[in-house]
Protein backbone atom coordinates (compact mmCIF):
# COMPACT_ATOMS: atom_id res chain seq x y z
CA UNK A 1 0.00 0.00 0.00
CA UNK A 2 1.27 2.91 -0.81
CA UNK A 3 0.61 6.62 1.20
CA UNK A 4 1.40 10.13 0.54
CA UNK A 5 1.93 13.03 2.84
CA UNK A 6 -0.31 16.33 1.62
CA UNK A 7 -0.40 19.69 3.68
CA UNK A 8 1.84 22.10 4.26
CA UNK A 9 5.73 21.43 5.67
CA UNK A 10 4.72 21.91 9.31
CA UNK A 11 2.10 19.53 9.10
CA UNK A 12 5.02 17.18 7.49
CA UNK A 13 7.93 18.05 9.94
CA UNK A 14 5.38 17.15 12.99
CA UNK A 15 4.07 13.96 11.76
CA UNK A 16 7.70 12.88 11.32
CA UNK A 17 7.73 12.97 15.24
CA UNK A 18 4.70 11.79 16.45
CA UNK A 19 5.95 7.96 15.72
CA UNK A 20 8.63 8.49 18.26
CA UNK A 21 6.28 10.22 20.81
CA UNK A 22 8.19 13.50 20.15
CA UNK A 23 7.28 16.83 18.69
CA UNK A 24 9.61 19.56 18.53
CA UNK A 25 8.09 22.81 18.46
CA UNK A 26 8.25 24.68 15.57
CA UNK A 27 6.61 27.86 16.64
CA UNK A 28 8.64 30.04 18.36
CA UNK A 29 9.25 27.96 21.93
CA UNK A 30 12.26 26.69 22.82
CA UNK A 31 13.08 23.02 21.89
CA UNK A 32 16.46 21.32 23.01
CA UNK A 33 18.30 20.52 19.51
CA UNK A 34 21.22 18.02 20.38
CA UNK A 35 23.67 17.36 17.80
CA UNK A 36 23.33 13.47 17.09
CA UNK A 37 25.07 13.28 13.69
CA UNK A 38 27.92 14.80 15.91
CA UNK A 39 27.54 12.67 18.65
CA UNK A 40 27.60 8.90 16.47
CA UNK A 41 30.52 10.70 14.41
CA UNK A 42 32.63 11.25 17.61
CA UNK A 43 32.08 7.46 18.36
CA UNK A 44 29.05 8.60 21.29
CA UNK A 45 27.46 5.56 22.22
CA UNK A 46 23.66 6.34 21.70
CA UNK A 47 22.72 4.12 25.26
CA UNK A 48 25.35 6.50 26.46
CA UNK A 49 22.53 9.50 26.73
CA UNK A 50 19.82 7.46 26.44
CA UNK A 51 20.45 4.55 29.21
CA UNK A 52 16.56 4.90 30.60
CA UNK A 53 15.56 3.40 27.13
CA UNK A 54 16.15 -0.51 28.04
CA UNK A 55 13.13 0.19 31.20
CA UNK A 56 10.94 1.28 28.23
CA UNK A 57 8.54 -1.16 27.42
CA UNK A 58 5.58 1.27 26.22
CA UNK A 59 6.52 4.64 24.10
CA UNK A 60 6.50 7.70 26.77
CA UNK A 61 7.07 5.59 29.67
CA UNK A 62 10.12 6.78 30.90
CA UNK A 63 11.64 9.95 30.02
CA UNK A 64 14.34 8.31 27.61
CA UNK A 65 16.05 11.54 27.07
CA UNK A 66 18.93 12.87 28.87
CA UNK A 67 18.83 15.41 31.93
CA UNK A 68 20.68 18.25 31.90
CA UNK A 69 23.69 16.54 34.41
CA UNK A 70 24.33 14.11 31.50
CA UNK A 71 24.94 16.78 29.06
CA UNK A 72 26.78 18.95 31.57
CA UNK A 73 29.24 16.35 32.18
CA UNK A 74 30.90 16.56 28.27
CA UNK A 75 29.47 20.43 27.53
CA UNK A 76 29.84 21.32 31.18
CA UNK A 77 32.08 24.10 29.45
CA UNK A 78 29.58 25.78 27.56
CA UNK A 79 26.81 26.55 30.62
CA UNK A 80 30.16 27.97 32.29
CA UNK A 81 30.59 30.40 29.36
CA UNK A 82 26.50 30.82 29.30
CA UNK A 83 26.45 29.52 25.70
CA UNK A 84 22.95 28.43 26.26
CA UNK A 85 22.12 28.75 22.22
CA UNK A 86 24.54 25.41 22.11
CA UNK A 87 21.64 23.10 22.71
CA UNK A 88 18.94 25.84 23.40
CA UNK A 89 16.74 27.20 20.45
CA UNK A 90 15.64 29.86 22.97
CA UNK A 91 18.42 30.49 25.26
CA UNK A 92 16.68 33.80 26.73
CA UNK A 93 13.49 31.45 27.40
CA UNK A 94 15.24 27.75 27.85
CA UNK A 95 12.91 25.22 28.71
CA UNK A 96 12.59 21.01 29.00
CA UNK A 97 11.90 18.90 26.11
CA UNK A 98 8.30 18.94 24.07
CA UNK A 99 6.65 15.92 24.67
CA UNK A 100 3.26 14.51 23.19
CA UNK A 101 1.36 11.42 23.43
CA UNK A 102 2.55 8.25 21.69
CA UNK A 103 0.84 7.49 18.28
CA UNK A 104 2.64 3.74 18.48
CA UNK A 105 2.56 0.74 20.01
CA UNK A 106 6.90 0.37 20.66
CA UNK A 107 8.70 -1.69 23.54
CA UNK A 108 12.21 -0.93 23.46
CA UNK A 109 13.67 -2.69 26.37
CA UNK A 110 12.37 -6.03 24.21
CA UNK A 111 14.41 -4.74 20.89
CA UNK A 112 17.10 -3.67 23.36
CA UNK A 113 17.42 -6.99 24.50
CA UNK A 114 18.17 -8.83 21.22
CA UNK A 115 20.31 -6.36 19.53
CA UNK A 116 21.83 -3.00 21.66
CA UNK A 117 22.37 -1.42 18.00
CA UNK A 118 20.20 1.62 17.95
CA UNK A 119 21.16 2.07 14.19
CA UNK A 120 19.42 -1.17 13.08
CA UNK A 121 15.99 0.67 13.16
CA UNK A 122 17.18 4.29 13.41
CA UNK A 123 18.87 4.56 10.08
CA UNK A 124 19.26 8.37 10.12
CA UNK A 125 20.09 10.76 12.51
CA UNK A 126 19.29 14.10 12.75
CA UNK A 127 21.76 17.07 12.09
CA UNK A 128 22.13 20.16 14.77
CA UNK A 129 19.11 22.20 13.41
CA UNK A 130 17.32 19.99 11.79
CA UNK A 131 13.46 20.54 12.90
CA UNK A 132 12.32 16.89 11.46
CA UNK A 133 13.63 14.44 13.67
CA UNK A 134 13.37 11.06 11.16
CA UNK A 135 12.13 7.72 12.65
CA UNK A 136 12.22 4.48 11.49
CA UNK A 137 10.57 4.42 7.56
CA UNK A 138 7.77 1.36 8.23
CA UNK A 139 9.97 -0.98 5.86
CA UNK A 140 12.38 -0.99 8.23
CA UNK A 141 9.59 -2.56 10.68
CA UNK A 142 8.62 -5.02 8.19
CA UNK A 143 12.33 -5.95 7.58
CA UNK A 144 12.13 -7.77 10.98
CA UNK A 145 8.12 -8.16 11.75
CA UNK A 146 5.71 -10.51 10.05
CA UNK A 147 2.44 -8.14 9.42
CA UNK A 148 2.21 -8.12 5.70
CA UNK A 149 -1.30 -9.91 6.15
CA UNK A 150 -2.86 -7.15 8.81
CA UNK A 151 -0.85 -4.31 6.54
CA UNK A 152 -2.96 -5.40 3.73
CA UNK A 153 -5.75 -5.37 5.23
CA UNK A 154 -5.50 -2.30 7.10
CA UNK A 155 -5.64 -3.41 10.44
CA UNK A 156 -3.09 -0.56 11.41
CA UNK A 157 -4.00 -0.83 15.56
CA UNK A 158 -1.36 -3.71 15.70
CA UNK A 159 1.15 -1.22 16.24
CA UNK A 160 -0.61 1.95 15.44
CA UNK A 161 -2.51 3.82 18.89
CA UNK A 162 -4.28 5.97 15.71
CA UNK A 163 -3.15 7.94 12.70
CA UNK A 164 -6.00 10.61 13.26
CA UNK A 165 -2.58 13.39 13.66
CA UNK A 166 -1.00 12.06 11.18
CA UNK A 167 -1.13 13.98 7.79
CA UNK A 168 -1.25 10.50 5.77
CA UNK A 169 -3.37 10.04 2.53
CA UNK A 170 -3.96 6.11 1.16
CA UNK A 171 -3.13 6.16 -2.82
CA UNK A 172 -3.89 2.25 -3.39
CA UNK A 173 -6.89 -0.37 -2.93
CA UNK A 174 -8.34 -1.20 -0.78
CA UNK A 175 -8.13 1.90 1.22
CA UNK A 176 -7.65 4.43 -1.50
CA UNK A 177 -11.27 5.74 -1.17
CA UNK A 178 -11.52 6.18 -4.69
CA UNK A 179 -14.21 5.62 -7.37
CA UNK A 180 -16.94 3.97 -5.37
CA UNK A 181 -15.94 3.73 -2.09
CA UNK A 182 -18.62 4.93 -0.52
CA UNK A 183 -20.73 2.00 -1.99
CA UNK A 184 -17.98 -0.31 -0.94
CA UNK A 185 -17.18 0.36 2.15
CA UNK A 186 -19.96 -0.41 4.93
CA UNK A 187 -18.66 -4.32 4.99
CA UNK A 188 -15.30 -2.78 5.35
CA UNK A 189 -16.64 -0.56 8.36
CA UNK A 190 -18.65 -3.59 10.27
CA UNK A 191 -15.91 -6.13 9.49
CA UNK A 192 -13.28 -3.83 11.18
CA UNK A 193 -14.36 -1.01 12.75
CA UNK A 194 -11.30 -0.05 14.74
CA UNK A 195 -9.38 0.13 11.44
CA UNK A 196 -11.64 2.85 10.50
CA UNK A 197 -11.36 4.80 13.72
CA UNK A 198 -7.16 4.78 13.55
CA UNK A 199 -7.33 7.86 10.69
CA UNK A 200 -11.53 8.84 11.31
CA UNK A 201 -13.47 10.09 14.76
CA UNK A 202 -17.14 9.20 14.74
CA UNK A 203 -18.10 12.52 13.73
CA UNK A 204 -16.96 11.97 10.70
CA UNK A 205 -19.35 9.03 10.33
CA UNK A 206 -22.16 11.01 11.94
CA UNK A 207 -21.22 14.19 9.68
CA UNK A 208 -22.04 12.12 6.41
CA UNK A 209 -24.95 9.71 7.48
CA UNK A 210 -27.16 12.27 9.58
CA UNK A 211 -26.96 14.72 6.97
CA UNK A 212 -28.59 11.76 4.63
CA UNK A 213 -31.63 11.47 6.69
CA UNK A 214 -32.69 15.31 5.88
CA UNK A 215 -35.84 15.61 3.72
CA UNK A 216 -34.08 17.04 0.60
CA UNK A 217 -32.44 16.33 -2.44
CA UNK A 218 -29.38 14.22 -2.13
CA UNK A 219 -28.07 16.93 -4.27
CA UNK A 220 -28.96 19.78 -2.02
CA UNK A 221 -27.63 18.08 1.06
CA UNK A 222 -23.92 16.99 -1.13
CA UNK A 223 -23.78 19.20 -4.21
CA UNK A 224 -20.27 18.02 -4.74
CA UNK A 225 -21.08 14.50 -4.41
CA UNK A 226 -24.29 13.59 -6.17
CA UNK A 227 -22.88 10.41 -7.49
CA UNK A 228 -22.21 8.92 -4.40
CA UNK A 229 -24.13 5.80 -3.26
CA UNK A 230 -24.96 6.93 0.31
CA UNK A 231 -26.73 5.28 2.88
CA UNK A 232 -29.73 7.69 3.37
CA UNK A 233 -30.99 9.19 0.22
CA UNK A 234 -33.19 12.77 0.52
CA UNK A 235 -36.50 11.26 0.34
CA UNK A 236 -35.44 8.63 3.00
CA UNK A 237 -37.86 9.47 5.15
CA UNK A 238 -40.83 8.91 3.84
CA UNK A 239 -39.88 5.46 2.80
CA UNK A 240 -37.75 4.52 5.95
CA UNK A 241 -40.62 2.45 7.53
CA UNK A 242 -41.40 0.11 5.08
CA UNK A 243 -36.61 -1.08 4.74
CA UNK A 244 -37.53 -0.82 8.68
CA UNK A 245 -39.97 -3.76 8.45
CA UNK A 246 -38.64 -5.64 5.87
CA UNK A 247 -35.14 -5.60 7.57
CA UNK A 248 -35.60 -4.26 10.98
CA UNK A 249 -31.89 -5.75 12.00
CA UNK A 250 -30.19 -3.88 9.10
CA UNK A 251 -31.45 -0.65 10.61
CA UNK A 252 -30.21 -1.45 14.48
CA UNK A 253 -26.55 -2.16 12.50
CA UNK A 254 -26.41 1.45 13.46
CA UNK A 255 -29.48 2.77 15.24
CA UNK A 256 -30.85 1.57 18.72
CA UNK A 257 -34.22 1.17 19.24
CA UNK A 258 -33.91 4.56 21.36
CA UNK A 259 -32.89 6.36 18.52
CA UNK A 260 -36.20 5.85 16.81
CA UNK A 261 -38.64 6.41 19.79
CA UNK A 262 -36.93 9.74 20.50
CA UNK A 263 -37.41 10.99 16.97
CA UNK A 264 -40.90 9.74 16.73
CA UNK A 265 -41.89 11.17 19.95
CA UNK A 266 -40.20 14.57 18.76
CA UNK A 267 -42.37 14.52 15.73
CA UNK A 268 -45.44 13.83 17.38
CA UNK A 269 -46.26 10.74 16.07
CA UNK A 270 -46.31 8.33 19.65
CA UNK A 271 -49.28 8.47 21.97
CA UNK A 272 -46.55 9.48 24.52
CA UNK A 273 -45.59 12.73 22.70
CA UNK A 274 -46.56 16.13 24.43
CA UNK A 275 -49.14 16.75 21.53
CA UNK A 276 -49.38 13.10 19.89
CA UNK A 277 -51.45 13.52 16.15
CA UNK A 278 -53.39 10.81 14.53
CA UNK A 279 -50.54 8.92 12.30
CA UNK A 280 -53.68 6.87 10.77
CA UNK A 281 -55.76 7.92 7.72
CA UNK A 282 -59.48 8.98 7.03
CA UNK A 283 -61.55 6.00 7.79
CA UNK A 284 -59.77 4.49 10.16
CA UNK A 285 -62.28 3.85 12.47
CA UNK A 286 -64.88 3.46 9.91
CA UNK A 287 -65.97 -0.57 9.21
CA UNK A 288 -65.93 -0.61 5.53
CA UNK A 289 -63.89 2.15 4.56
CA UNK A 290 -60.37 0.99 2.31
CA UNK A 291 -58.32 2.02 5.06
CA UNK A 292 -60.37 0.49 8.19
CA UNK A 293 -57.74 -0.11 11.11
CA UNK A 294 -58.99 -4.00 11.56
CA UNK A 295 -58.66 -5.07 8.49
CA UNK A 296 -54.96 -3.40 9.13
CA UNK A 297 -54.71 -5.33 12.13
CA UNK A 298 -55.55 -8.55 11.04
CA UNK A 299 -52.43 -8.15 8.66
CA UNK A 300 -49.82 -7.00 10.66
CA UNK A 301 -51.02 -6.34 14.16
CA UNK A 302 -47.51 -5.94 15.31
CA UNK A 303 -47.38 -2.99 13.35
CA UNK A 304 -50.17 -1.72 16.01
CA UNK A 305 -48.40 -3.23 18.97
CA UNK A 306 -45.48 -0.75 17.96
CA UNK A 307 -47.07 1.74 19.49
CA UNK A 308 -50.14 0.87 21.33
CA UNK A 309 -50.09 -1.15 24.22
CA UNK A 310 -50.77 -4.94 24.69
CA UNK A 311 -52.35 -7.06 26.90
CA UNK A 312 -55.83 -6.19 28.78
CA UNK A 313 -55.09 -2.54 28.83
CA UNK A 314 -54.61 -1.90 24.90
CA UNK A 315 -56.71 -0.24 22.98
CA UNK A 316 -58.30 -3.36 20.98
CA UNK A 317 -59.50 -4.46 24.42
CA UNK A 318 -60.69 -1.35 25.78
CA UNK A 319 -63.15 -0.93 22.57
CA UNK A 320 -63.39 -4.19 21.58
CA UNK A 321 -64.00 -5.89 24.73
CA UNK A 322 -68.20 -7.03 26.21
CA UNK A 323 -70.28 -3.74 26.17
CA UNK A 324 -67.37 -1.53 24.53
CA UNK A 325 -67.62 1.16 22.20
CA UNK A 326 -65.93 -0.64 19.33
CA UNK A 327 -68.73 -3.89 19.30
CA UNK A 328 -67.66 -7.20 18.34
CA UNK A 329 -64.04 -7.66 16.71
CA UNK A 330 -65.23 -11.24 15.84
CA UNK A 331 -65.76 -11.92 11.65
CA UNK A 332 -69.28 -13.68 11.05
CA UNK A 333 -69.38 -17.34 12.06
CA UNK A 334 -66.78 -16.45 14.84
CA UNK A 335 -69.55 -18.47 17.03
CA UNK A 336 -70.11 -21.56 15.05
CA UNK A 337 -66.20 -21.96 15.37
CA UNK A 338 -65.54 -21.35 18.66
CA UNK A 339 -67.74 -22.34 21.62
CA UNK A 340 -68.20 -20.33 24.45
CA UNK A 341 -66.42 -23.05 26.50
CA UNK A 342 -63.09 -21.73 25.30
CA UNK A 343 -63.39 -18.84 26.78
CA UNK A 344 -61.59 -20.03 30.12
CA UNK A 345 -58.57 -22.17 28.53
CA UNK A 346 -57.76 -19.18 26.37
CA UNK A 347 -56.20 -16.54 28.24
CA UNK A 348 -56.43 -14.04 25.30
CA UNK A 349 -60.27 -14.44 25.39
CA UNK A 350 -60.23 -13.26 28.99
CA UNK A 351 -59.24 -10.20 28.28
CA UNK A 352 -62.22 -9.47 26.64
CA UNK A 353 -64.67 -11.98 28.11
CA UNK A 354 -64.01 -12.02 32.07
C-alpha cells in the first residue's frame, strides 16, 4: 500500500515525530536541539545518553532523554561560558523537552534486548538544526516483523494507537477511497471497525450519514457529491418504515431502538408525545372504509403493537371488549367456530370476556 503526505511542511515536519512520541516545536518555543550526527561521528554511544531506554517497554514511559547533568558532564564548558544557544533554540526562554502522546505501540527494552544497535531501526540521525527528527521508515519494521497480512488489510492498531494526527493520505486499494468507495465500504466498516477509527473520529461518520436522513435532495444536502451511493438518500424518510420492516436488524446495525422512539416522539407521532397527532388515515375507524384499522390489524397487528399497548389494557381491548364502544371484533361465524367453552382455557379471550 502505498501513502502520501499532503499539507503544508509543518504539518510534514510534525508527523515525522509523532511515531517516536516526540514533537519539537516549531513555533517560536524553545526546543532542546542536540547534535546526534555529531555525537555517532565522535564514536558517542547512543545508550550512552539514552540509558533509561532498556526500562521502556511502552513509548513515553520513561523519560528516555537525557537530563541536563548528562549533558553537563561533556558540555559542562559551555553553561560555564552561558552559551545556552549550544543546545537551546531559545536560550533567553530555555525550557525542558516537548513531549506529546505516543501514536505507536513500541517496547524498546524487548528490541534492546536482542540487539543493543540503535542504528538497526534508526537509520538516520538528525543534524544540529534539523526541525524533522526522522524515525524508522515502516519498511524498516517489516524488515524484521511478520504483518504483511494485517498491513494489507489495514488493520493498522497492531502497532498503530491511531493515525488521526497524522497527515497520511492512502493512494492504493483497498483503502484508496476512490471511485466507489462509498458504496464499498460499509462491509469494510462492520468487518473492522477499529481500522476505520485509527485515521476517522465518529463525527466523521455522523457528519455524512445524519446529513442523509434530511428531507431534501441528495443533491442539495452533497452538491459536490451527487454520485455517491450513500446510505440515506433525501427522500429517505418517507420510505424509511417500510426497509424498517422488511429488515428491521439492518437498521439497528447502526441505530438503537432509542434512537427511533426519540425521533418519533419529537415529531409527534407516539401516543406518549406532548401533543401526539393521529398517524392513521381517514376512515380508520370506519368498518368498511379501504383504510379500516382492523382489516390493518388482522395483517400486521404488530405494526399496532409498535405503538399501542398490549395485553388487557390496549386499545383493541378497551373498545373491543363485552359492552365496549368498538362492538364485536369477531368476523361472522366467529360463534359456530368457537364455543363459548373456550373462553376459560384461552387466556387471550379473557381479556375481553371475564
Amino acid at each position: 500500500m502505498k501513502w502520501r503526505l499532503f499539507g503544508p511542511r509543518s504539518l510534514l515536519a510534525a508527523s515525522l515525530l509523532l511515531g517516536a512520541g516526540v514533537v519539537v516545536a516549531l513555533d517560536s518555543a524553545d526546543h532542546i536541539n542536540p547534535n546526534h550526527a555529531g555525537h555517532a561521528k565522535s564514536g558517542v554511544e547512543c545508550l550512552a545518553c539514552h540509558e533509561p531506554i532498556f526500562d521502556e517497554t511502552t513509548l513515553g514511559q520513561v523519560s528516555a532523554f537525557p537530563k541536563e547533568a548528562k549533558c553537563l558532564s561533556c558540555h559542562k564548558k559551555q553553561k560555564e561560558e552561558g552559551n545556552c544557544g549550544f543546545c537551546h533554540s531559545r536560550p533567553d526562554k530555555p525550557s525542558t523537552y516537548v513531549l506529546s502522546p505516543p501514536h505507536l505501540k513500541f517496547n524498546h527494552a524487548k528490541h534492546l534486548e536482542k540487539d543493543e544497535n540503535c542504528g538497526v531501526c534508526h537509520l538516520m540521525l538528525p543534524a544540529k538544526g534539523q526541525l524533522a527528527k526522522p524515525v524508522p521508515p515502516m519498511k524498516t519494521c517489516l524488515g524484521c516483523h511478520n504483518h504483511q497480512q494485517q498491513y494489507a488489510n489495514g488493520q493498522c492498531d497492531v502497532c498503530h494507537r491511531d493515525l488521526l494526527s497524522i497527515p497520511l493520505k492512502p493512494t492504493s486499494p483497498p483503502f484508496s477511497h476512490q471511485a466507489n468507495f462509498t458504496r464499498a465500504h460499509p462491509p469494510i466498516a462492520r468487518a473492522s471497525a477499529a481500522s476505520c477509527t485509527l485515521c476517522h473520529q465518529q463525527r466523521f461518520c455522523a457528519d455524512c450519514h445524519a446529513a442523509m436522513t434530511a428531507p431534501m435532495r441528495i443533491e442539495a444536502v452533497k452538491p459536490d457529491a451527487v454520485d455517491k451511493n450513500f446510505i440515506h438518500w433525501g427522500d429517505y424518510l418517507t420510505r424509511h418504515s417500510v426497509e424498517a420492516r422488511g429488515n428491521e436488524s439492518r437498521c439497528q446495525t447502526c441505530h438503537v431502538v432509542t434512537f427511533c422512539e426519540q425521533c418519533h416522539r419529537a415529531a409527534q407521532l407516539t401516543p406518549n408525545s406532548a401533543n401526539p397527532q393521529n398517524p392513521h388515515p381517514a376512515g380508520w375507524n370506519m368498518p368498511g372504509s379501504s383504510s379500516f384499522h382492523g382489516t390493518a390489524a388482522r395483517q400486521d397487528i404488530v405494526s399496532c403493537a409498535t405503538c399501542h399497548e398490549q395485553g388487557a389494557q390496549s386499545n383493541c381491548v378497551t373498545c373491543h371488549r363485552v359492552g365496549g364502544s368498538g362492538g364485536d371484533p369477531h368476523p361472522s361465524g366467529w360463534t359456530n367456530r368457537h364455543p363459548a367453552s373456550e373462553i376459560h382455557h384461552n387466556p387471550m379471550c379473557l381479556a375481553c370476556h371475564p
